[in-house]
Protein backbone atom coordinates (compact mmCIF):
# COMPACT_ATOMS: atom_id res chain seq x y z
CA UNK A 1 -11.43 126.27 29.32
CA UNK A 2 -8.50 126.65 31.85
CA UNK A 3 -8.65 130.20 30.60
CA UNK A 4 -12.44 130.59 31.51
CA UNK A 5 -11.80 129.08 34.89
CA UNK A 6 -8.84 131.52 35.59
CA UNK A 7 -11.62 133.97 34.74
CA UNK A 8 -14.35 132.59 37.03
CA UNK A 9 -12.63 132.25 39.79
CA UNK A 10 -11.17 136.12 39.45
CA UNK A 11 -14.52 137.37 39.12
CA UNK A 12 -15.42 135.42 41.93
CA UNK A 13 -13.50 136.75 44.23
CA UNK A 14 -15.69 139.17 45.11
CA UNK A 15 -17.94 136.78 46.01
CA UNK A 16 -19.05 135.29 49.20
CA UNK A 17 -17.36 131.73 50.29
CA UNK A 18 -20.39 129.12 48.55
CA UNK A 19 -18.86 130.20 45.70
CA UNK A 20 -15.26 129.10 46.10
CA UNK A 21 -16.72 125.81 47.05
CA UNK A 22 -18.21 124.90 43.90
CA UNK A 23 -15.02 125.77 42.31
CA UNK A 24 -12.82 123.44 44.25
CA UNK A 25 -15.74 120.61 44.18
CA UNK A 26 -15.67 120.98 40.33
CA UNK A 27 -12.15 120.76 40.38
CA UNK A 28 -11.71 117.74 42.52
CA UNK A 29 -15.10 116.27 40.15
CA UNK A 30 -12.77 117.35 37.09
CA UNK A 31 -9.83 115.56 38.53
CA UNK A 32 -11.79 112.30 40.01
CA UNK A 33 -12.94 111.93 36.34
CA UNK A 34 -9.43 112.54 34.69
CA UNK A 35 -8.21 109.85 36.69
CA UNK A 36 -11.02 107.36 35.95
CA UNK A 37 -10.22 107.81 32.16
CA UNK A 38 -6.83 107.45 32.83
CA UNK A 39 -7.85 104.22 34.81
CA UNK A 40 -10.72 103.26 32.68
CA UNK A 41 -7.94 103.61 29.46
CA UNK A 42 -5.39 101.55 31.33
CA UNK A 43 -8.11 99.31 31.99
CA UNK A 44 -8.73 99.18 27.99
CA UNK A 45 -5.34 99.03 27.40
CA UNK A 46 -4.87 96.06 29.71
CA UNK A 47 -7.79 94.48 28.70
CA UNK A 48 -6.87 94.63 24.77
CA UNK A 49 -3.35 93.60 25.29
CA UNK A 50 -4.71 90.90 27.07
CA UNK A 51 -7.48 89.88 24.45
CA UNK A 52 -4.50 89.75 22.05
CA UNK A 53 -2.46 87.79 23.66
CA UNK A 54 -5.67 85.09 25.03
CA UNK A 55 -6.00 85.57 21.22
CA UNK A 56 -2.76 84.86 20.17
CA UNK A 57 -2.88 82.14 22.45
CA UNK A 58 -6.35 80.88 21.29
CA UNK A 59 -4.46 81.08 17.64
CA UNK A 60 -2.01 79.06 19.11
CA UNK A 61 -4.77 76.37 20.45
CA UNK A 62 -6.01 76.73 17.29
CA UNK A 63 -3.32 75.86 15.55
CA UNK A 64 -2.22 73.08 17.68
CA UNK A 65 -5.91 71.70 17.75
CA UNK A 66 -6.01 71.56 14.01
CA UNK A 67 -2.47 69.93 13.84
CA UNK A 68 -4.29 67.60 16.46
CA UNK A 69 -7.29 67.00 14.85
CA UNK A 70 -5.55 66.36 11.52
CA UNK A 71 -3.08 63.62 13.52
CA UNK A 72 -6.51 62.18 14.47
CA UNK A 73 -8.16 62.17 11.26
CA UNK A 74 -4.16 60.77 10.13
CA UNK A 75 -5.23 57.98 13.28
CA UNK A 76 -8.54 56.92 12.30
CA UNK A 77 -7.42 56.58 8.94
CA UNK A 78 -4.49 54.33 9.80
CA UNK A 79 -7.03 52.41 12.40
CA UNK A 80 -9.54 52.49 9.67
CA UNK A 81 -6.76 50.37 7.08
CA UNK A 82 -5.54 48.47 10.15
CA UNK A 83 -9.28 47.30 10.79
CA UNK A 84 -9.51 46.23 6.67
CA UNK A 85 -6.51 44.52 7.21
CA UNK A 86 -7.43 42.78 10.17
CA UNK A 87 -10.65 42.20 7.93
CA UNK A 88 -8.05 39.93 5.56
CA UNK A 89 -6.30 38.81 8.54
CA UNK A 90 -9.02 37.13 10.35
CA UNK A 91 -10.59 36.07 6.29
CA UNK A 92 -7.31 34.45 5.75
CA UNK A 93 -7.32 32.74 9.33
CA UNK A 94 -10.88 31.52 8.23
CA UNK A 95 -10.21 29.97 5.25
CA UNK A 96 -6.56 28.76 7.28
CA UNK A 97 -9.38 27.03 9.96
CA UNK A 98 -11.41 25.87 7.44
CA UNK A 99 -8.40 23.75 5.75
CA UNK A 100 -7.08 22.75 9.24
CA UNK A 101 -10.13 21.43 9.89
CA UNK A 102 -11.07 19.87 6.30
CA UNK A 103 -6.86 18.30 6.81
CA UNK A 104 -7.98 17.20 10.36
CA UNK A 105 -11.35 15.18 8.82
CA UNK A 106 -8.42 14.15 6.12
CA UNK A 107 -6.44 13.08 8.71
CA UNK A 108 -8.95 11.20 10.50
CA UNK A 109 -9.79 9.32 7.31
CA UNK A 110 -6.06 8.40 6.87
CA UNK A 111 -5.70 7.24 10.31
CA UNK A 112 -8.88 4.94 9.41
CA UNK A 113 -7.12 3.29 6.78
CA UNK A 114 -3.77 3.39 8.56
CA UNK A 115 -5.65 1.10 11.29
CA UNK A 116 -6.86 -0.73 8.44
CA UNK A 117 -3.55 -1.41 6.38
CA UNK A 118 -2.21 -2.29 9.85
CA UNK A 119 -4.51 -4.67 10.35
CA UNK A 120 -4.22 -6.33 7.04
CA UNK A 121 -0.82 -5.77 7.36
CA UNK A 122 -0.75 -7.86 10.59
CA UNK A 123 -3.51 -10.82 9.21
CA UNK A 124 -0.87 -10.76 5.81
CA UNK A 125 2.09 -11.60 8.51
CA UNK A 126 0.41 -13.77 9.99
CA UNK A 127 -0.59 -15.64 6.93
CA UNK A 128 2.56 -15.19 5.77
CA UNK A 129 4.42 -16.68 8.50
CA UNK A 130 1.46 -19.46 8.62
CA UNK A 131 2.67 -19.99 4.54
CA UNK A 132 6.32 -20.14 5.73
CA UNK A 133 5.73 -22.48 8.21
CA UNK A 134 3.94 -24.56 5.57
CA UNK A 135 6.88 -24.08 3.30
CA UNK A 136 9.19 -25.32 5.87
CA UNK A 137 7.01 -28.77 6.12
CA UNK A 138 6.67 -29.08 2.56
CA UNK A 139 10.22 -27.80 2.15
CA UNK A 140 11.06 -31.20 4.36
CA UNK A 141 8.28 -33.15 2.96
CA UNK A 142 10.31 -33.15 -0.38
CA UNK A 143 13.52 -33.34 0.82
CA UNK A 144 12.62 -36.22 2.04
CA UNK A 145 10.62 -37.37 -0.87
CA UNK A 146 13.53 -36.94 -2.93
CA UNK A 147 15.51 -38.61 -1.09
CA UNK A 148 12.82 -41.50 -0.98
CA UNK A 149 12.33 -41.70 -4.51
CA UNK A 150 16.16 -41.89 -4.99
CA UNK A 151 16.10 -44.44 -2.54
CA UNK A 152 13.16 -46.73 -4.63
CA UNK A 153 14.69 -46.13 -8.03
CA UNK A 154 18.21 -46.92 -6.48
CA UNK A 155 17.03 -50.04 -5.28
CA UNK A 156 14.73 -50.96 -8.49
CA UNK A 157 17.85 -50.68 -10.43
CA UNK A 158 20.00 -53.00 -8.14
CA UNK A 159 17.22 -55.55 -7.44
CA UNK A 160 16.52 -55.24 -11.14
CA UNK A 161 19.92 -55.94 -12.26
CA UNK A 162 20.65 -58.53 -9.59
CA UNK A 163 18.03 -60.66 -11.42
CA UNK A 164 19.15 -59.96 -14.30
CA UNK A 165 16.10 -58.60 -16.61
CA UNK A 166 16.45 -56.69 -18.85
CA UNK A 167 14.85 -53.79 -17.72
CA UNK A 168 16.59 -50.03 -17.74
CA UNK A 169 15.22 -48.12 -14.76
CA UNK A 170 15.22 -43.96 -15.11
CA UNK A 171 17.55 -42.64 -12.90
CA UNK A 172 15.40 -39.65 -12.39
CA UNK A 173 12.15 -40.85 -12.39
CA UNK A 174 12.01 -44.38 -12.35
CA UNK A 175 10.29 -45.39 -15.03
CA UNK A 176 10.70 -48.49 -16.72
CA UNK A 177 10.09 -48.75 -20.77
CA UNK A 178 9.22 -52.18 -21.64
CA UNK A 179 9.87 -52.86 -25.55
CA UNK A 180 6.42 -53.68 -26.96
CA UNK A 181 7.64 -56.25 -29.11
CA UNK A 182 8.34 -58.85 -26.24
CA UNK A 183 5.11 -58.44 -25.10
CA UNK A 184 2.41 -57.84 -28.16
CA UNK A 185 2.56 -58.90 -31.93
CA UNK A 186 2.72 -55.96 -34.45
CA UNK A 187 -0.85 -54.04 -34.08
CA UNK A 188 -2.69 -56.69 -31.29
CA UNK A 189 -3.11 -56.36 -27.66
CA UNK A 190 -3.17 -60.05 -26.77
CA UNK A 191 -0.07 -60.10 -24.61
CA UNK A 192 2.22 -63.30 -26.12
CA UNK A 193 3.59 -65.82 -24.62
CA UNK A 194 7.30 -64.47 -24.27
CA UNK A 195 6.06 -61.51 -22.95
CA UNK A 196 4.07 -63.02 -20.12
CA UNK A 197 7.30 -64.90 -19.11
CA UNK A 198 9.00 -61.42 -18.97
CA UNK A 199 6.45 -60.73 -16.72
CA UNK A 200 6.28 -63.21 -14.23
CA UNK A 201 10.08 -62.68 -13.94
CA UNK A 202 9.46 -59.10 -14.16
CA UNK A 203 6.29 -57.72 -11.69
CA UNK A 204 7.43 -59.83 -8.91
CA UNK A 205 10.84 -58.10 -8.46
CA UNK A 206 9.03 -54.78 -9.00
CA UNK A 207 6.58 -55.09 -6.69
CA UNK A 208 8.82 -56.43 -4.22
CA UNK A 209 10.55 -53.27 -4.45
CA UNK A 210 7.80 -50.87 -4.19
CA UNK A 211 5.54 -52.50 -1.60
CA UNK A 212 8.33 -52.89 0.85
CA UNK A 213 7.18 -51.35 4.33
CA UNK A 214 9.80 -48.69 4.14
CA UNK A 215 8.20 -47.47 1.01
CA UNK A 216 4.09 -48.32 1.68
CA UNK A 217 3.19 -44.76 3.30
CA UNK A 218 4.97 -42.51 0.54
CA UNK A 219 4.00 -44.84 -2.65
CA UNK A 220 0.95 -43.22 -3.87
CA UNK A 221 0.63 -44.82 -7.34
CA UNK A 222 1.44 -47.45 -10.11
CA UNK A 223 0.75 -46.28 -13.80
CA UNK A 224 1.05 -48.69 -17.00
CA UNK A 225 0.93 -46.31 -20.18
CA UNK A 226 0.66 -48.27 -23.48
CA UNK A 227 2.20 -46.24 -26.29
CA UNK A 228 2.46 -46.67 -30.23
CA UNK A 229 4.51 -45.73 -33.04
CA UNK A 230 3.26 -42.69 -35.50
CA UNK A 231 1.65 -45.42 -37.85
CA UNK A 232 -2.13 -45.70 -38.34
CA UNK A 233 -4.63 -43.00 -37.28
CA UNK A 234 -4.74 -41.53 -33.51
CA UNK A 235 -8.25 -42.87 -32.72
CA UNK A 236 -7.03 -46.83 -33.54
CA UNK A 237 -3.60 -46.16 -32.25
CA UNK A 238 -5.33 -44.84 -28.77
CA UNK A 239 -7.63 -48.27 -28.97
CA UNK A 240 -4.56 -50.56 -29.16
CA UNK A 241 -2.43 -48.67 -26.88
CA UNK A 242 -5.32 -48.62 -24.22
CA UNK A 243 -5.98 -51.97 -24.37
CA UNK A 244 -2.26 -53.16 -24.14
CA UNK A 245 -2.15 -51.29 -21.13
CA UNK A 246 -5.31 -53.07 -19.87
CA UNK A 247 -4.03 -56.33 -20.91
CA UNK A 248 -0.79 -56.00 -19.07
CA UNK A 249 -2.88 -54.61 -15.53
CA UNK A 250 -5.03 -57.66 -15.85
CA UNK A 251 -2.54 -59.77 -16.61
CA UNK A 252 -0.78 -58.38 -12.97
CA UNK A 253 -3.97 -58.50 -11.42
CA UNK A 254 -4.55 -62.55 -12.34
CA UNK A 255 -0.92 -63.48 -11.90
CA UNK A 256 -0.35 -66.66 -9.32
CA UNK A 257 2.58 -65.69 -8.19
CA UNK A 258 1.42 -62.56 -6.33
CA UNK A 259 0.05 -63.15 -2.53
CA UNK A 260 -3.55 -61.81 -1.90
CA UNK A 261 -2.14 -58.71 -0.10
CA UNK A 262 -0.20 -57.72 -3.66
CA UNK A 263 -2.82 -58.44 -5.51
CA UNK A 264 -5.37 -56.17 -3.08
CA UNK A 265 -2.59 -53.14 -3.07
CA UNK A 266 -2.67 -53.00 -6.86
CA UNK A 267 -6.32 -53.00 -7.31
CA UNK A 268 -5.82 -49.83 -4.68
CA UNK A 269 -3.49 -48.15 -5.93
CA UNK A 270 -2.68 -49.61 -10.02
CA UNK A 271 -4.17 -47.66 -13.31
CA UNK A 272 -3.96 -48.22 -16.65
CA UNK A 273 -3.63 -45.79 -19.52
CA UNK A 274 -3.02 -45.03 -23.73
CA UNK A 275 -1.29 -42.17 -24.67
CA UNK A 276 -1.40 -43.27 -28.46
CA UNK A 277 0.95 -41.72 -30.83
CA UNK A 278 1.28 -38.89 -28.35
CA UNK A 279 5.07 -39.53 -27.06
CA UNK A 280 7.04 -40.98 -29.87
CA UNK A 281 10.58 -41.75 -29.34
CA UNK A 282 13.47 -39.80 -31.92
CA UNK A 283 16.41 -40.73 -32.69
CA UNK A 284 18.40 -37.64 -34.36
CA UNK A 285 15.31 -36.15 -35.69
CA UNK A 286 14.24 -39.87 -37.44
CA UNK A 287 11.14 -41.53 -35.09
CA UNK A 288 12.47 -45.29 -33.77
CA UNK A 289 9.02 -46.73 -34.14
CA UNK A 290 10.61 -49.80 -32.54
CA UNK A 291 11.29 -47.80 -29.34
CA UNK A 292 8.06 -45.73 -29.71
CA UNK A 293 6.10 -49.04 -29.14
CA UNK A 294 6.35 -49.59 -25.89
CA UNK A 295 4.71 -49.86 -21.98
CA UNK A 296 6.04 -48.06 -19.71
CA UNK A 297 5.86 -48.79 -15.87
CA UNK A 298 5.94 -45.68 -13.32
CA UNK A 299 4.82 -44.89 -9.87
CA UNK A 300 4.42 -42.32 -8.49
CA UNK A 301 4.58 -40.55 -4.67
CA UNK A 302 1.69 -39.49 -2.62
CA UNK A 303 3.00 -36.00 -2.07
CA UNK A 304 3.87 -36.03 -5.96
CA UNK A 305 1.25 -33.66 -6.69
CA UNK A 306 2.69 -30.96 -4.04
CA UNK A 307 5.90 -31.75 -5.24
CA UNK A 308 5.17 -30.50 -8.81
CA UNK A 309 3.09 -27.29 -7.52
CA UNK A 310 5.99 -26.20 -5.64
CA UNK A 311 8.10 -26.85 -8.75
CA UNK A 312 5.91 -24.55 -10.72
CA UNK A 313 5.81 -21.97 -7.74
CA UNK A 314 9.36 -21.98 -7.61
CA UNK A 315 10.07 -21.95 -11.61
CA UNK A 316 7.24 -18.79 -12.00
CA UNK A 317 9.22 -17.17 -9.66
CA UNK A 318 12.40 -17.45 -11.29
């Protein structure tokens, strides 16, 4: 081509100036376009080194982005098992509220019967301290009971013996056996004439023991038991040993000797009573029917009764 141009423009020579024109313009048109591929190639070559690197780069974003997204998925799934377990969490701290409040109901039921027990626990001390206090009386009550009865059978037996009868006075209970043979004939109740003797010597002193005004306000009783030996049935030996103990009263009752006053005081406070066959009298295993025939005199205290509860209080305990 440069060939044919050499050749154009020496043929051309000849020719007039329009001619040279065109030449140069298609030169400088030849050139202008050379240099626009040149540019338009840079261009290219620019543009595709930068595609490949925004591409590379992109790759890159890619890349990172996928590493990303993966972390995320890697997230949610952690934040997805954190949310079950916060699930079983906030279960557990249900059924953890639930038995707080079922233990707080529990609660309010044992505080309930804590007020109660405190209650009864207070009414029991103050009964209990009430009962002490009633202790303490009848603690003093038979201390000085005791000492009282001491005092009557202490001064039965000196009065007794000072008049010398022949009567043997209990030193711990002060009761008096009278042998039934001074008073009775074998299997009667009429009361013989030795034995009412015995008595006028004998109910006199008694009584003038026992009613003394020192004595009226704890002396609560004066029992005459009429006892047999084992002989006979119980039914006849209960007959004769009830009505030698209702001779004997009666005979107390009608006796001269005794002021009005006496007389009025026994009828008060005076019984009369058969035990039968019921308290025979042994003498190393062998009954002494002698000594089971008998009539006993006893009194007793006012506060005897108490005395014998507390007795039995005090011996369960032991």
């Amino acid at each position: 081509m440069a060939r044919q141009r050499i050749h154009n423009r020496r043929a051309g020579r000849g020719s007039s100036g329009t001619g040279a024109s065109w030449i140069s313009y298609s030169d400088m048109m030849a050139a202008l376009l050379l240099i626009f591929v040149l540019i338009l190639t840079y261009s290219l070559y620019q543009y595709f080194s930068m595609l490949e690197i925004k591409t590379k780069e992109l790759s890159d974003q890619q890349i990172v982005l996928d590493q990303k997204t993966i972390a995320l998925q890697l997230a949610n799934e952690e934040l997805d098992a954190e949310k079950a377990r916060l699930v079983i969490v906030q279960g557990d701290l249900d059924q953890m509220k639930t038995k707080l409040d079922e233990k707080e109901v529990e609660l309010a039921d044992l505080q309930i019967v804590l007020s109660s027990r405190e209650a009864d626990l207070e009414a029991a001390t103050i009964r209990l301290q009430e009962q002490q206090d009633l202790l303490t009386i009848q603690a003093e009550r038979i201390d000085k009971l005791i000492g009282i009865r001491s005092t009557m059978i202490q001064d039965l037996s000196n009065t007794l013996t000072a008049a010398k009868l022949k009567a043997a006075v209990d030193p711990n209970s002060g009761d008096i056996k009278l042998d039934s043979s001074v008073l009775f004939e074998t299997g009667h109740a009429e009361i013989r004439q030795e034995g009412k003797d015995f008595l006028d010597s004998f109910i006199p002193v008694y009584l003038d023991v026992l009613l003394r005004p020192e004595y009226a306000d704890y002396l609560g009783e004066i029992i005459i038991e009429g006892h047999t030996d084992t002989s006979g049935t119980y039914e006849s030996n209960l007959k004769l040993s009830q009505n030698r103990a209702l001779q004997v009263a009666l005979y107390c009752l009608n006796m001269p000797s005794l002021s009005s006053a006496q007389k009025a005081k026994l009828q008060e406070i005076m019984t009369a009573t058969g035990r039968s066959e019921s308290d025979p009298v042994y003498v190393n295993g062998i009954e002494d029917k002698d000594a089971s025939r008998r009539v006993e005199f006893k009194f007793s205290l006012k506060d005897s009764e108490m005395i014998e509860e507390m007795n039995r209080i005090l011996s369960d305990g032991e």
